[in-house]
Protein backbone atom coordinates (compact mmCIF):
# COMPACT_ATOMS: atom_id res chain seq x y z
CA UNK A 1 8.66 -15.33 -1.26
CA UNK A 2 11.34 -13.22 -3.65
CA UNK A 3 14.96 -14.47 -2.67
CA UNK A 4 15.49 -12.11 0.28
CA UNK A 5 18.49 -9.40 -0.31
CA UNK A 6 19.77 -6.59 1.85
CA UNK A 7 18.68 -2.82 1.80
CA UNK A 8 21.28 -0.34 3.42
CA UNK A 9 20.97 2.64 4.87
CA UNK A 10 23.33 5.01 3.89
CA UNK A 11 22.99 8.86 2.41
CA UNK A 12 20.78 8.36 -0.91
CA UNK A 13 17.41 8.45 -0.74
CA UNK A 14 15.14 4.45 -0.45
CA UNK A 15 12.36 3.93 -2.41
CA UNK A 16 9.17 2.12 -1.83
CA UNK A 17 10.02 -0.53 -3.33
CA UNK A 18 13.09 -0.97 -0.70
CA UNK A 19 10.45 -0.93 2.38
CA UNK A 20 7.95 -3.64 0.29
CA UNK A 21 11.38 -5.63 -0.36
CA UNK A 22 11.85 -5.48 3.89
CA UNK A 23 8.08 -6.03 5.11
CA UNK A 24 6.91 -8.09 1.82
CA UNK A 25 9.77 -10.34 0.94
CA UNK A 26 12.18 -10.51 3.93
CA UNK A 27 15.02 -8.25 2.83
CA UNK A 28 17.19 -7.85 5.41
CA UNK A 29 17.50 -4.18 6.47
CA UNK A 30 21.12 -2.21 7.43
CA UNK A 31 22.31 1.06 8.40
CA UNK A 32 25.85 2.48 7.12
CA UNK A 33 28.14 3.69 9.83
CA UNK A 34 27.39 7.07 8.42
CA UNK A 35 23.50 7.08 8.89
CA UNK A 36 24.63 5.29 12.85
CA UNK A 37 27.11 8.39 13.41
CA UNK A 38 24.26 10.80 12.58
CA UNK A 39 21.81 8.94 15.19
CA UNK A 40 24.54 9.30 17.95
CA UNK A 41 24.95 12.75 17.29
CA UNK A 42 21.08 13.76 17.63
CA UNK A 43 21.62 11.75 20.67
CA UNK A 44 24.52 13.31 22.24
CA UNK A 45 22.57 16.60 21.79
CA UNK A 46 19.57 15.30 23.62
CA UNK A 47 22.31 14.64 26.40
CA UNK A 48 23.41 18.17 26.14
CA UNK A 49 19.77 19.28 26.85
CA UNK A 50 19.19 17.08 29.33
CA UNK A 51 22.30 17.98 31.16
CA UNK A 52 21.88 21.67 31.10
CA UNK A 53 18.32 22.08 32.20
CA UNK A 54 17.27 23.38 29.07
CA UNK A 55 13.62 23.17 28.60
CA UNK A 56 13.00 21.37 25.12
CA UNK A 57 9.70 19.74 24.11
CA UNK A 58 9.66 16.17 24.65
CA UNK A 59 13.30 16.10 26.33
CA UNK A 60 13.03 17.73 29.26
CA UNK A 61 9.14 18.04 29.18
CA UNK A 62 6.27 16.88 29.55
CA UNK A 63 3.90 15.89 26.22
CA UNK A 64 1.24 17.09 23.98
CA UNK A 65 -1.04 19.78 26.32
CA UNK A 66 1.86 18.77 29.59
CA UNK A 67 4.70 20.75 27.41
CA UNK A 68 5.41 23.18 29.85
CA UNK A 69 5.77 20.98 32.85
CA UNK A 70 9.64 20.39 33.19
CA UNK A 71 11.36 17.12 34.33
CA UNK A 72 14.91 15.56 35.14
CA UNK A 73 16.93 12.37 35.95
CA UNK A 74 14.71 9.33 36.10
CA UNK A 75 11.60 11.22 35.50
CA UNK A 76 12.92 11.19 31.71
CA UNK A 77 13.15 7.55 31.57
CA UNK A 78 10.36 6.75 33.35
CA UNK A 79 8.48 9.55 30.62
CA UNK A 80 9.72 7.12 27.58
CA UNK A 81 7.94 3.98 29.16
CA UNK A 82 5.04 5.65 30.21
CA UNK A 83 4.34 7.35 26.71
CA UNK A 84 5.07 4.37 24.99
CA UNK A 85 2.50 2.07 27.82
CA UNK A 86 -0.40 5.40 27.46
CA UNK A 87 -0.22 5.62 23.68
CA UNK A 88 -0.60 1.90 23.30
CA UNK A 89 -4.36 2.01 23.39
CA UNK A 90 -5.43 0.85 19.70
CA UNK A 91 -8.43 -1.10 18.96
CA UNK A 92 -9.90 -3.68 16.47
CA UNK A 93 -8.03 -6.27 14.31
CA UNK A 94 -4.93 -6.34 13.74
CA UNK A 95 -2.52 -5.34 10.88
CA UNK A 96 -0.73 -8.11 9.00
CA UNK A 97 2.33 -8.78 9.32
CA UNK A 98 3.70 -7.02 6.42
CA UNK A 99 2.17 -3.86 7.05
CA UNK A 100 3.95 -3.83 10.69
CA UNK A 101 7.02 -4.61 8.97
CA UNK A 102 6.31 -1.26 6.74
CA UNK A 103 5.73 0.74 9.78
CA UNK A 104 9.02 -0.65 11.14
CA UNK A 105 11.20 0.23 8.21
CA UNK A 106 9.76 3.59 7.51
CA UNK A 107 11.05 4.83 11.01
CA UNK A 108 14.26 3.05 10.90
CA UNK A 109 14.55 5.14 7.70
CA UNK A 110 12.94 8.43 9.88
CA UNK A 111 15.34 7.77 12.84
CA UNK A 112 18.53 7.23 10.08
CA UNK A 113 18.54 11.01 9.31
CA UNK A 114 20.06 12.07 12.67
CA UNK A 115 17.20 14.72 13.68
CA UNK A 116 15.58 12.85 16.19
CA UNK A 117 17.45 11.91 18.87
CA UNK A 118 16.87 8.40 19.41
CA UNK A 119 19.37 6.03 21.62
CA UNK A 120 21.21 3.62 19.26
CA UNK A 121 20.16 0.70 21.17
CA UNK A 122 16.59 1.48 20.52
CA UNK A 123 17.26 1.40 16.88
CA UNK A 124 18.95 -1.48 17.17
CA UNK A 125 16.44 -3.45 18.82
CA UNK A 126 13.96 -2.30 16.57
CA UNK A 127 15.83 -4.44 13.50
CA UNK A 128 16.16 -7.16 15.02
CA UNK A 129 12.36 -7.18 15.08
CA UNK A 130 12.65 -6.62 11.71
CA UNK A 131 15.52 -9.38 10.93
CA UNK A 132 14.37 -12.10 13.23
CA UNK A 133 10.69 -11.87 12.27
CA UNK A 134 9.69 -10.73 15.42
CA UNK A 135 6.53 -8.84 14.28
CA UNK A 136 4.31 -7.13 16.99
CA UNK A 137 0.28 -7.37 17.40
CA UNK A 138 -0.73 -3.91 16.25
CA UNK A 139 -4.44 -2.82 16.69
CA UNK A 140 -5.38 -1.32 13.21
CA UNK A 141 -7.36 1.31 14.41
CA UNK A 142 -6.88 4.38 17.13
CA UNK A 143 -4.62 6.62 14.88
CA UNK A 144 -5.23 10.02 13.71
CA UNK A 145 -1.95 10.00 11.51
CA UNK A 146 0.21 8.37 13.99
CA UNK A 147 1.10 7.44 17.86
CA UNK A 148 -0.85 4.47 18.66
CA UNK A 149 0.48 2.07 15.62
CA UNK A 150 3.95 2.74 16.60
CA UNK A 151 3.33 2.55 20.59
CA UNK A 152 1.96 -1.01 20.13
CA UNK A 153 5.32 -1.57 18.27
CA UNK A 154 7.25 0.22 20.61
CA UNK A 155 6.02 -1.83 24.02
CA UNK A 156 7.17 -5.35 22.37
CA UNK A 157 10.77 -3.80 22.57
CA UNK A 158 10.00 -3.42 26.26
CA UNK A 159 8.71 -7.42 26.67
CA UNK A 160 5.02 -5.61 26.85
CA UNK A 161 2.40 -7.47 24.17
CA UNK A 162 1.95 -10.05 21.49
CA UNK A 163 3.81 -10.74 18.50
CA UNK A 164 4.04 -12.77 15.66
CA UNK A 165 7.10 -15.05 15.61
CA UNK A 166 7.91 -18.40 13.66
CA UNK A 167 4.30 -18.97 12.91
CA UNK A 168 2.73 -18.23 16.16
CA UNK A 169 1.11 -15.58 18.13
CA UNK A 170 3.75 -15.32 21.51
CA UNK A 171 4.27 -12.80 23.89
CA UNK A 172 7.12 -10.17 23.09
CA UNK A 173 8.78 -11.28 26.46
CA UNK A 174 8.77 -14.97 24.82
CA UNK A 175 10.04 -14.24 21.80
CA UNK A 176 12.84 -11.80 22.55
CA UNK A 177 14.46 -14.34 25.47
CA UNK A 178 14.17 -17.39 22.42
CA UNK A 179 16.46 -14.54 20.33
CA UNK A 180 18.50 -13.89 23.15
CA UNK A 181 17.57 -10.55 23.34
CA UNK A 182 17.02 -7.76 25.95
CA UNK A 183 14.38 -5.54 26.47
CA UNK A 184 15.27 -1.86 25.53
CA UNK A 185 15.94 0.47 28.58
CA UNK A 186 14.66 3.82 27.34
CA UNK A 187 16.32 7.22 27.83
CA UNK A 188 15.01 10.68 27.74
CA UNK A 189 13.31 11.49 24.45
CA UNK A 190 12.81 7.63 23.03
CA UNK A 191 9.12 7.23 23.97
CA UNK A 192 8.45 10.47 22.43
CA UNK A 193 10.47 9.34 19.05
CA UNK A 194 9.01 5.92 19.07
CA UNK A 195 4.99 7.36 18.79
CA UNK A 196 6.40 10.26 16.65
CA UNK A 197 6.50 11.31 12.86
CA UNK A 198 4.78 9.61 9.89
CA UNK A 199 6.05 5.80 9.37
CA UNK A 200 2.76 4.82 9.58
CA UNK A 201 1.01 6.34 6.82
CA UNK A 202 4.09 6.10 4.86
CA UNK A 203 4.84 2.82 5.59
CA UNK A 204 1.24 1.51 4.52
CA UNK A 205 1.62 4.12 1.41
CA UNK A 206 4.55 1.93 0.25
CA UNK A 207 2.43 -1.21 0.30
CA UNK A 208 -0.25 0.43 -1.26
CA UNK A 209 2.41 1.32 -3.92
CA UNK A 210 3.17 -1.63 -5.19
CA UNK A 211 -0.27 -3.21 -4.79
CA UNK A 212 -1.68 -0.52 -7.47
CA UNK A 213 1.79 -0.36 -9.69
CA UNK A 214 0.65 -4.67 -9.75
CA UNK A 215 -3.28 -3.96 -10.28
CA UNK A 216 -2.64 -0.97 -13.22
CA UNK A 217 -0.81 -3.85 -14.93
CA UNK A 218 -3.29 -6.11 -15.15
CA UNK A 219 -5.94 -4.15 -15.62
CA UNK A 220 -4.47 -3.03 -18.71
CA UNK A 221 -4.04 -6.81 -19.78
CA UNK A 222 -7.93 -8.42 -18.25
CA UNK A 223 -8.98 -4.86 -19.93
CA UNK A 224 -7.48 -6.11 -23.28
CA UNK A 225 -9.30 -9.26 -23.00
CA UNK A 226 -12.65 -7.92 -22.04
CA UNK A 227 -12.34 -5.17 -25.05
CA UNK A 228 -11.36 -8.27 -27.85
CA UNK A 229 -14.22 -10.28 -26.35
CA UNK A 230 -16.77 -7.81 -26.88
CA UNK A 231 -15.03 -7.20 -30.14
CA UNK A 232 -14.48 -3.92 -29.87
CA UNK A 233 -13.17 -1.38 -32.63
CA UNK A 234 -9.59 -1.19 -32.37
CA UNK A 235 -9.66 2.18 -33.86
CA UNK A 236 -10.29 4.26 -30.53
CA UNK A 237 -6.73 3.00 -29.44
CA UNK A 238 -4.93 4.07 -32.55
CA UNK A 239 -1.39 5.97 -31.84
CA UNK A 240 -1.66 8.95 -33.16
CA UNK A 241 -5.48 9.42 -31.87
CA UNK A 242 -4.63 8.58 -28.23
CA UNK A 243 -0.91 11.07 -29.09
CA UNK A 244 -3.25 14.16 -29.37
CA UNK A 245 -4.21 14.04 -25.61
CA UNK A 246 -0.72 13.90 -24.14
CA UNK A 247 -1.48 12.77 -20.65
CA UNK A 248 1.25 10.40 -20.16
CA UNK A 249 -0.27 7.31 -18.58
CA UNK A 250 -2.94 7.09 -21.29
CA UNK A 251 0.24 6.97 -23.82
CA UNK A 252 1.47 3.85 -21.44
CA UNK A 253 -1.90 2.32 -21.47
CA UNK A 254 -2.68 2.81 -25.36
CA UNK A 255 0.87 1.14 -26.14
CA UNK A 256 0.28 -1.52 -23.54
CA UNK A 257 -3.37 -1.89 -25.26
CA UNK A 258 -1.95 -2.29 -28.86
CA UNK A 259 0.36 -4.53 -28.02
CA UNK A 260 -1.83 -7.17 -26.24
CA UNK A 261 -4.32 -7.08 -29.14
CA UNK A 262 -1.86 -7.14 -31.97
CA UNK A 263 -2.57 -10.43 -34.64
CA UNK A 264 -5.78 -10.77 -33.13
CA UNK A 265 -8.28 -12.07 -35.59
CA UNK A 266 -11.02 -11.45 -33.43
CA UNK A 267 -10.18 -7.51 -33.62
CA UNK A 268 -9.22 -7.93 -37.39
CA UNK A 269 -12.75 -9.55 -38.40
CA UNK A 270 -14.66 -7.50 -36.00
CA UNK A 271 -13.86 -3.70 -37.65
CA UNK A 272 -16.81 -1.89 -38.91
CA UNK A 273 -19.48 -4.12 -37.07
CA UNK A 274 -20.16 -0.81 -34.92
CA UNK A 275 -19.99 2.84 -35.44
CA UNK A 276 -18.29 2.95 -31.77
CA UNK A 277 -18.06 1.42 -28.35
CA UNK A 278 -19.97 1.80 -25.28
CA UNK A 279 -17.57 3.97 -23.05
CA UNK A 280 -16.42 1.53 -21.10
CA UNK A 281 -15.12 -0.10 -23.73
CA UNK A 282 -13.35 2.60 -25.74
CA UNK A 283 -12.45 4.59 -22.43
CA UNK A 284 -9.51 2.70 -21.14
CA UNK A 285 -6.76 4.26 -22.32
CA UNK A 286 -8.38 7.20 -20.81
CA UNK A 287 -9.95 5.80 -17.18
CA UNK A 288 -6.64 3.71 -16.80
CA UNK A 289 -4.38 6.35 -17.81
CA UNK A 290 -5.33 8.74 -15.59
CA UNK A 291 -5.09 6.42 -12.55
CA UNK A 292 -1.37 5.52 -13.71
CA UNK A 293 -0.68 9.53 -13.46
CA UNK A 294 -2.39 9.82 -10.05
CA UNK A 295 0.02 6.46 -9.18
CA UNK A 296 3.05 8.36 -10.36
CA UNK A 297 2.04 11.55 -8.23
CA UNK A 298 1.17 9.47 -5.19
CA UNK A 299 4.50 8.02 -5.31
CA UNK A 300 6.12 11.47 -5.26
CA UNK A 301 4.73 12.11 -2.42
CA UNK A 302 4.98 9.21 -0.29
CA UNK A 303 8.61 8.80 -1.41
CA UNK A 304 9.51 12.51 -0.39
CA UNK A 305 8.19 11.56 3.26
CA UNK A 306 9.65 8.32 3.44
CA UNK A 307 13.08 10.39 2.97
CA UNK A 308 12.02 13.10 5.71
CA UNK A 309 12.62 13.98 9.32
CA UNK A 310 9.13 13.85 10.53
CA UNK A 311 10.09 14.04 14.55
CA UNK A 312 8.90 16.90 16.71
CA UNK A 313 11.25 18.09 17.99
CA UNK A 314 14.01 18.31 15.33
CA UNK A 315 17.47 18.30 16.33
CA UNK A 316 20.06 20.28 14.33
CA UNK A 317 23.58 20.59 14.26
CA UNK A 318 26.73 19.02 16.99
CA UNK A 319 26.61 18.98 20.50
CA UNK A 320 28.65 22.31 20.38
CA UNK A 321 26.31 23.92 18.20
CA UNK A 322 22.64 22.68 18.24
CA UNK A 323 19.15 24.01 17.83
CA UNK A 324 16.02 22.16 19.00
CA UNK A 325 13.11 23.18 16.95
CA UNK A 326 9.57 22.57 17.43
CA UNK A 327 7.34 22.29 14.61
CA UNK A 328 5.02 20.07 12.23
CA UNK A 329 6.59 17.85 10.26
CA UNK A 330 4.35 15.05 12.00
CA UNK A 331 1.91 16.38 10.17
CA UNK A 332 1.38 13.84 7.30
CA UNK A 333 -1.27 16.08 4.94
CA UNK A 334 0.93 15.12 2.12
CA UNK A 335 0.37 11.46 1.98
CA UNK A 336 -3.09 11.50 3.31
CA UNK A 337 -4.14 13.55 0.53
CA UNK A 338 -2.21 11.15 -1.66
CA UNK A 339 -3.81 8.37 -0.54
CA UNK A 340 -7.07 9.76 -0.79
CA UNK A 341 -6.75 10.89 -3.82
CA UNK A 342 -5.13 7.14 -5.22
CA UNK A 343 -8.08 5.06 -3.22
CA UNK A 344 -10.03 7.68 -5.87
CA UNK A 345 -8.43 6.40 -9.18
CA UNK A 346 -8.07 2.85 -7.83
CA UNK A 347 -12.12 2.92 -6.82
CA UNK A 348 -12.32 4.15 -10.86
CA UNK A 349 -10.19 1.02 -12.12
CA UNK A 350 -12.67 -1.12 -9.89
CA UNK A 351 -15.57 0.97 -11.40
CA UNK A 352 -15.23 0.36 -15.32
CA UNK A 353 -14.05 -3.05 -14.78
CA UNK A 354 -17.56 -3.57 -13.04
CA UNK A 355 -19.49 -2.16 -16.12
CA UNK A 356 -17.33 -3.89 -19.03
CA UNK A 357 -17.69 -7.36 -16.83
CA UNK A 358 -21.62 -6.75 -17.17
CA UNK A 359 -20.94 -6.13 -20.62
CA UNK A 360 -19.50 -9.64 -20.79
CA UNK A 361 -22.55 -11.38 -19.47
CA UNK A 362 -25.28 -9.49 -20.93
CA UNK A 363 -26.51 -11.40 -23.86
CA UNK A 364 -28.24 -8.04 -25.75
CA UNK A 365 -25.07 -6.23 -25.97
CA UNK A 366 -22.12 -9.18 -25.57
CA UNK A 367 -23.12 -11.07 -28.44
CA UNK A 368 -22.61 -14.03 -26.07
CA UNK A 369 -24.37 -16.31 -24.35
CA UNK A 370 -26.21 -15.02 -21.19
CA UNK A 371 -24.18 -15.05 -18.49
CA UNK A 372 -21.01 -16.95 -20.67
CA UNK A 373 -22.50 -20.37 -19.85
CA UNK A 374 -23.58 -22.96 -22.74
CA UNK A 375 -26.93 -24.10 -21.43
CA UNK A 376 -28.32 -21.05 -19.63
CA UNK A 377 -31.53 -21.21 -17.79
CA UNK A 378 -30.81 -25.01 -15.99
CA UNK A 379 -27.23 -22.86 -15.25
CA UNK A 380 -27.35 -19.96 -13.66
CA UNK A 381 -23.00 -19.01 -14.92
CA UNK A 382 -21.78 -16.54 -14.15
CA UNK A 383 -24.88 -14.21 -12.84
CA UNK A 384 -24.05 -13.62 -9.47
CA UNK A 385 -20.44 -12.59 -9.46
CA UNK A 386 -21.76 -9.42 -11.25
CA UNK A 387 -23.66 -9.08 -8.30
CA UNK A 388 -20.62 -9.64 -5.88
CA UNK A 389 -18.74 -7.00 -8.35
CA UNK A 390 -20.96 -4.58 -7.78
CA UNK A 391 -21.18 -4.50 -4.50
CA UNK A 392 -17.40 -4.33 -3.83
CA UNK A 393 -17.66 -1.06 -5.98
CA UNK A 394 -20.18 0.48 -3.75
CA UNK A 395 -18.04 -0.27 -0.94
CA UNK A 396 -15.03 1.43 -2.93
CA UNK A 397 -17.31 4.34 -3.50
CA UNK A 398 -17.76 4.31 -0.01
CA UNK A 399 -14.16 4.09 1.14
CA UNK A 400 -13.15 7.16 -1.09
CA UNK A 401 -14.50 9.31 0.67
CA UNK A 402 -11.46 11.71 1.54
CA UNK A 403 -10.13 11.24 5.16
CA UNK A 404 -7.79 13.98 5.26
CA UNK A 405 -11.13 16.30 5.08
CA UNK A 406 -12.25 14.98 8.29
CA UNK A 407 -10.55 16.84 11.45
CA UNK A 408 -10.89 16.63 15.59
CA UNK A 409 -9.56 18.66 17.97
CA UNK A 410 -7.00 16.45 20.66
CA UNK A 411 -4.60 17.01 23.28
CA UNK A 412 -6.22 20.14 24.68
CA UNK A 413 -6.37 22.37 22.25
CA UNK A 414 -2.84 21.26 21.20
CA UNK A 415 -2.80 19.47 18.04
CA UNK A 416 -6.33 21.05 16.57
CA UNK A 417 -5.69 19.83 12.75
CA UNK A 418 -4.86 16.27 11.83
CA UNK A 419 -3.72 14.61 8.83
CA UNK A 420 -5.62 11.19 9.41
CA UNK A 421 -3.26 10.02 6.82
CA UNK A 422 -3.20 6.55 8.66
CA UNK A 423 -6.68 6.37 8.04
CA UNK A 424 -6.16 7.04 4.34
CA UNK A 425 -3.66 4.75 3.90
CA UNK A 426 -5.49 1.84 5.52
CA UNK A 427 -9.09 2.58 3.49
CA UNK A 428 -6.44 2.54 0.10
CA UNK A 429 -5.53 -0.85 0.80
CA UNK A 430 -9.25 -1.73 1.74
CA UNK A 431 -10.03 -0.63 -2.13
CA UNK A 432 -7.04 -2.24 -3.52
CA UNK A 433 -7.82 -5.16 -2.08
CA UNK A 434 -11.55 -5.09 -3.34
CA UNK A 435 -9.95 -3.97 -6.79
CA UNK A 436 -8.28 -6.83 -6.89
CA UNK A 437 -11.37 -8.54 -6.22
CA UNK A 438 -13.12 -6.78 -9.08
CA UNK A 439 -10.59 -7.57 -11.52
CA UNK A 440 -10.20 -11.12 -10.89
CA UNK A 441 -13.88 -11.18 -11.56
CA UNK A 442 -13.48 -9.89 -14.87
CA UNK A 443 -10.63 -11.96 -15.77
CA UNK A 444 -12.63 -15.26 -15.25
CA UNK A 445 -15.37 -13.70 -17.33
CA UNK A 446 -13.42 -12.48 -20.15
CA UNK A 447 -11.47 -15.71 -20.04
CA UNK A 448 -14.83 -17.69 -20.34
CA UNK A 449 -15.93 -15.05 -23.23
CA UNK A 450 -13.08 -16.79 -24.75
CA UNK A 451 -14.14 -19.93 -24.79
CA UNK A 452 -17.01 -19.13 -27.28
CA UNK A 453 -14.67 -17.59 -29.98
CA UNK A 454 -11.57 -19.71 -29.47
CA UNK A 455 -11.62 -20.77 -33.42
CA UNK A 456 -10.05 -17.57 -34.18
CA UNK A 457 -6.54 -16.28 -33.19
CA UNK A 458 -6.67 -14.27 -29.71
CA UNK A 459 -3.94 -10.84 -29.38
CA UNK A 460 -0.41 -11.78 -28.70
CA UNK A 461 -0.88 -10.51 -25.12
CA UNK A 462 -4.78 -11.71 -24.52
CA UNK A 463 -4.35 -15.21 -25.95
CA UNK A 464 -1.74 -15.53 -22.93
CA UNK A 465 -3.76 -14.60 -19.90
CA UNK A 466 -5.84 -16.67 -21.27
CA UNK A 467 -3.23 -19.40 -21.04
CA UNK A 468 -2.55 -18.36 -18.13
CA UNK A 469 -5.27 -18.47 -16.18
CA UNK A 470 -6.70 -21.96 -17.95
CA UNK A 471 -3.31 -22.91 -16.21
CA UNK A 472 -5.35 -22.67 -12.45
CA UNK A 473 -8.77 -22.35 -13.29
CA UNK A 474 -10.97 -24.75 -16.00
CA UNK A 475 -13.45 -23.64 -18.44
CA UNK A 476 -17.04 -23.51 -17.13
CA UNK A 477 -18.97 -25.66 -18.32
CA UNK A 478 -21.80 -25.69 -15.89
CA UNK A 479 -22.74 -24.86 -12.48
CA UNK A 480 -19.99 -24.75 -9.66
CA UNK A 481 -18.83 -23.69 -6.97
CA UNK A 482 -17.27 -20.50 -8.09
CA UNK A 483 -16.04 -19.17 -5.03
CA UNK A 484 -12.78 -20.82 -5.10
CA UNK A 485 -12.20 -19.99 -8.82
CA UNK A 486 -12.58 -16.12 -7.57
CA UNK A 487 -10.06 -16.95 -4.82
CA UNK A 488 -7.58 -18.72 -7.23
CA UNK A 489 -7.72 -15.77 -9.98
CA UNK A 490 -7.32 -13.27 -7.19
CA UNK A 491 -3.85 -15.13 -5.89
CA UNK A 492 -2.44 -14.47 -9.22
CA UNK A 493 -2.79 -11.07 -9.39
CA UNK A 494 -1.14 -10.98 -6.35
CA UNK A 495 1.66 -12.85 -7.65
CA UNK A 496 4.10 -9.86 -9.27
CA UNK A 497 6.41 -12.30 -11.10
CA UNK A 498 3.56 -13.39 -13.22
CA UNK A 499 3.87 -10.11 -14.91
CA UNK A 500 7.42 -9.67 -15.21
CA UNK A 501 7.66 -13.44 -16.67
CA UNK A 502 4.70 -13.56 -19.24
CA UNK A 503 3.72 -9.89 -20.12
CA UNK A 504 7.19 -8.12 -20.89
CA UNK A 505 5.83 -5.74 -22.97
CA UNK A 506 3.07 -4.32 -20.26
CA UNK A 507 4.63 -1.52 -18.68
């Protein structure tokens, strides 16, 4: 864990890295007495509404296809549990911890504009959750773009459920009386802001985020090492080449390139042996680049949603002077189609890692011996993680498959178009996770490639990942158990310090 810090609240816009630094590394999360002033005055207009009769969606009605049945007094507060107890009906495994934690912060942030009406107290209750690691059992599946994720969340404020605390699976009724805390009392409108808006998707998307900023690094770098151990012709990666096509991720990546292979003799003594490189090979700056620009608009997007009022209803204005607006900003078709369209690129990175890794171990084009192992034939080396490689691709092939075209009519006729963006933001982390995978794959067989033409001088950057990872995982010298060297190689890619500490230069 990253030495936990505080992220507060206040009138400028968070990034994603501030919800990963809540769910991922146990920042401690704050709202400003300005961002608490603007959720009591969404609230003191939902008293207004309540107290006049007015009929409002979700305040004084009824839900989804029930909008125009009207209700008062208890009724209200009753309507908060009850959406919160009906919604609740996810199924299949759970979500990890620090995805909950995402989907916690990202409404906090929601509910910290003042549009939506919330009680205080609910707010409240929902950071301690996050602050006293009080994480709720959340069935991953059920969602169309949002409702069921955050009614699982929102019954643990009522004592209702399981959640994660110190280590164990409890109840919620358990863990908030060992914090000393209450369960929330909900008033009118809180059930309806609890299942509301787009904290899932977004939440997820800010994961996702920094899982693919992390994995665009290294590919770069395990890239590097593939391309020097296939000794490929520096030339495709020259500046001024790569400056006529002015995309600019493949500028990032063809700087990051040239600086991992500079002073390697094994690029030096290798110019000339071929007229040019399969495409794999001579592509990344290209395939790698492109992915880093579809990162950079993906983040646009999820960013501008983590900073929006996603409620419906909206509340605007004082008490005095209010409007109560129905609408769509639930409707999360920007970040599903962002996440669709980064599970894309990511599937890509996963792709050409695939085909340079079976460049590695083919004998008739690697210059290597088969399958990277000294005495092949009584070894089998490094044959069958090709195998496992390619078949996480077709599974990312699979998973990319756009979920935001997909669409089902619910609540009567009511909501008729859906985002799925939930969907799309869990099947991203499905591929980054097998990317990951993929490129851990090709770092042990590039660092083995190494091992045959250690007598010359490796790049500045390549010669330390393979340092690196000959730090965790030995040469291979014959047969083993390799699963566990997969598993050990994957862990550091997770690790994001790794980067910042031994590749500087990688941007």
């Amino acid at each position: 864990m990253f030495q936990a810090e505080k992220i507060v609240i206040a009138d400028a816009p968070l990034g994603w890295q501030d919800v990963v630094a809540v769910a991922r590394h146990g920042a401690e999360l704050e709202l400003s007495e300005q961002a608490w002033a603007r959720i009591d005055n969404a609230q003191a207009i939902v008293r207004k509404v309540v107290d006049s009769g007015e009929r409002a969606y979700g305040i004084s009605t009824g839900l989804g296809a029930l909008c125009n049945v009207l209700l008062a007094g208890e009724q209200l507060s009753q309507l908060s549990r009850n959406t919160l107890l009906s919604h609740a009906c996810g199924v299949g495994p759970v979500l990890a911890d620090e995805q909950t934690r995402a989907i916690i912060c990202a409404a906090i942030i929601n509910y910290s504009h003042g549009k939506s009406g919330i009680h205080r107290q609910v707010v409240q209750a929902l950071l301690a959750l996050l602050n006293r690691g009080i994480t709720p059992q959340v069935p991953s599946q059920g969602s169309v773009g949002y409702l069921t994720h955050m009614a699982h969340i929102g019954v643990a404020l009522l004592g209702v459920g399981q959640v994660s605390y110190r280590g164990h699976i409890v109840s919620a009724e358990q863990a908030l009386a060992e914090e000393g805390l209450q369960a929330v009392q909900l008033g009118a409108k809180d059930g309806l802001c609890l299942v509301n808006g787009t904290p899932c998707m977004t939440g997820l998307g800010c994961l996702a985020l920094a899982d693919a900023s992390r994995l665009l690094q290294w590919a770069d770098v395990i890239g590097a090492m593939s391309f020097e151990a296939l000794r490929g012709q520096i030339a495709a990666f020259d500046a001024e080449i790569i400056a006529l096509k002015a995309h600019p991720g493949m500028q990032v990546v063809g700087s990051n390139l040239r600086a991992l292979l500079d002073r390697s003799e094994v690029i030096a003594s290798s110019k000339g042996i071929r007229t040019q490189d399969a495409l794999s090979i001579r592509s990344i700056p290209q395939v790698h680049g492109a992915a880093r620009d579809q990162l950079a608009h993906a983040a646009r997007q999820v960013e501008t949603e983590l900073n929006a009022a996603t409620d419906n209803p909206l509340l605007l204005g004082t008490p005095d002077n209010y409007r109560v607006v129905s609408q769509a900003n639930p409707h999360g078709q920007s970040v599903a189609l962002a996440a669709d369209v980064l599970a894309i690129a990511m599937a890509e990175i996963g792709s050409i890692a695939e085909r340079r890794l079976d460049r590695l171990i083919n004998p008739h084009v690697s210059g290597l011996p088969a399958f990277l192992v000294a005495e092949p034939g009584v070894n089998s080396g490094m044959m069958i993680v090709q195998y496992v490689a390619a078949s996480l691709c077709a599974q990312n092939r699979q998973l990319a498959q756009p979920a935001v075209l997909d669409n089902f009519v619910t609540s009567g006729l009511q909501e008729d178009h859906l985002s799925l963006g939930t969907n799309a933001a869990l099947k991203l982390l499905q591929v980054l996770e097998n990317c990951t995978q993929i490129l851990a794959i090709e770092y042990l067989l590039a660092a083995q490639a190494f091992e045959f033409l250690k007598e010359q001088r490796f790049g500045t950057g390549t010669g330390i990942a393979w340092c690196l990872l000959r730090e965790r995982v030995p040469a291979y010298d014959q047969d083993r158990w390799l699963a566990p060297d997969i598993a050990s190689v994957a862990a550091l890619l997770k690790d994001p310090r790794l980067l910042n500490k031994r590749f500087s230069k990688v941007q």
